[in-house]
Protein backbone atom coordinates (compact mmCIF):
# COMPACT_ATOMS: atom_id res chain seq x y z
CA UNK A 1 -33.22 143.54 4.61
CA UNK A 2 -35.35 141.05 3.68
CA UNK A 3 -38.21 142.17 0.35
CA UNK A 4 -41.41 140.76 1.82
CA UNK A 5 -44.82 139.46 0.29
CA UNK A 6 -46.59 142.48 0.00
CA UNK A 7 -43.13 144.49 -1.96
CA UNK A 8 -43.52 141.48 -4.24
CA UNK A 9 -46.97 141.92 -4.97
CA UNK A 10 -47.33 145.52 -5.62
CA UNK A 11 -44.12 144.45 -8.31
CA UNK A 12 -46.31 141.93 -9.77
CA UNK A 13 -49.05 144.51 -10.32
CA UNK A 14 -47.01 147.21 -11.99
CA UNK A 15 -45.73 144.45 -14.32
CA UNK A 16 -49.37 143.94 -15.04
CA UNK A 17 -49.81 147.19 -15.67
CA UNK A 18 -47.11 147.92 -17.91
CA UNK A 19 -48.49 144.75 -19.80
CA UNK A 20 -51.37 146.41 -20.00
CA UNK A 21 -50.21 149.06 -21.43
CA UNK A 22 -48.36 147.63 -23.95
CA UNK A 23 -51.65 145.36 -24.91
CA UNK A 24 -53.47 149.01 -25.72
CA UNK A 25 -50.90 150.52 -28.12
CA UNK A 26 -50.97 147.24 -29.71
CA UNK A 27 -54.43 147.68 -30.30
CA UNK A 28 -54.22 150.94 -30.96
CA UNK A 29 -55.87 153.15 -27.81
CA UNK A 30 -55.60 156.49 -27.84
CA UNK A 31 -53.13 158.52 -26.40
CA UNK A 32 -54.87 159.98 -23.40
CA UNK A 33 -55.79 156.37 -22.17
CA UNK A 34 -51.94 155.24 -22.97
CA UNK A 35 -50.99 158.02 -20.90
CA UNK A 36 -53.36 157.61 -18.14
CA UNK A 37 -51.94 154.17 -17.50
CA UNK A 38 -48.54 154.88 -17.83
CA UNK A 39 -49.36 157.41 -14.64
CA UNK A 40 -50.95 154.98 -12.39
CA UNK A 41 -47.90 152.46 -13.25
CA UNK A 42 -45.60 155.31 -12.22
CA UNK A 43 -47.10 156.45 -9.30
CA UNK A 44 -47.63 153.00 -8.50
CA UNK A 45 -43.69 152.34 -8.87
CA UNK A 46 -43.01 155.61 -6.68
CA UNK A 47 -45.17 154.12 -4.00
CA UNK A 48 -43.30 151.05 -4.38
CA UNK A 49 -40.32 152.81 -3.87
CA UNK A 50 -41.12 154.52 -0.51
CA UNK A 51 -42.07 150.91 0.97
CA UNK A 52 -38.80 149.44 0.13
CA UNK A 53 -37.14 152.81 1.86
CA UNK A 54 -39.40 152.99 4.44
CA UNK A 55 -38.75 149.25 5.18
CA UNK A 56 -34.46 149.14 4.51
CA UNK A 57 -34.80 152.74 7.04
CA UNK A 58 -36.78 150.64 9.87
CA UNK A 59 -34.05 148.18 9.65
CA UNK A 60 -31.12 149.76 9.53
CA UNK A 61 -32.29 151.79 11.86
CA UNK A 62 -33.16 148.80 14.76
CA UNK A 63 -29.95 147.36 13.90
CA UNK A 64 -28.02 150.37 14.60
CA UNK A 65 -29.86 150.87 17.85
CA UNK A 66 -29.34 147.06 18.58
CA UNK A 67 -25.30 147.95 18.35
CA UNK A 68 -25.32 151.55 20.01
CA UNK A 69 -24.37 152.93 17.01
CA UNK A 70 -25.86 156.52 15.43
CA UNK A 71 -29.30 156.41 13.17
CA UNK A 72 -28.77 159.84 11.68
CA UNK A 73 -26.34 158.29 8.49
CA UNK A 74 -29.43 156.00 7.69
CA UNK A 75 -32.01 158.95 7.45
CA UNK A 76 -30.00 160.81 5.44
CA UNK A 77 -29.31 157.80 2.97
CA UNK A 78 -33.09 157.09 2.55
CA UNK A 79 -33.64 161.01 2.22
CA UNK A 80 -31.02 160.92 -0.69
CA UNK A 81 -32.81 157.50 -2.06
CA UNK A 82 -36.26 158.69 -2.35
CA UNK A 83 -34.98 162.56 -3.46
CA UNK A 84 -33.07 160.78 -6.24
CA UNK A 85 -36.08 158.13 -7.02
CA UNK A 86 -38.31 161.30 -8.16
């Protein structure tokens, strides 16, 4: 599988956000707004996340059809993968 553009990106923007954070406890923000950022970074990662599944499911998926071979090992993988990314 191939990480596109747009997996990239949203990578780049947690980074920025963790960044961020870090730039607020060095000034000293409170905790609530520490917090608050450190949510939308990790719901931002487990977003993240499902793309890359989502995308390494669709193909493995169309290259098991391609050969004639069974899909059903695949969706259980990326079940395991996103039960184990939470």
């Amino acid at each position: 599988m191939e990480y596109n553009k747009e997996m990239k990106n949203r990578l780049k923007r947690i980074e920025g956000q963790i960044k961020g954070v870090l730039g607020m406890i060095e000034q000293g923000k409170d905790c609530k707004s520490v917090i608050t950022q450190l949510t939308a970074a990790r719901n931002a990662m487990n977003s993240t996340i499902a793309v890359i599944v989502s995308a390494n499911l669709e193909h493995c998926v169309r290259e098991s059809i391609e050969k004639g071979e069974q899909t059903d090992q695949h969706v259980k993988e990326a079940v395991h993968l996103l039960v184990k990314s939470r």
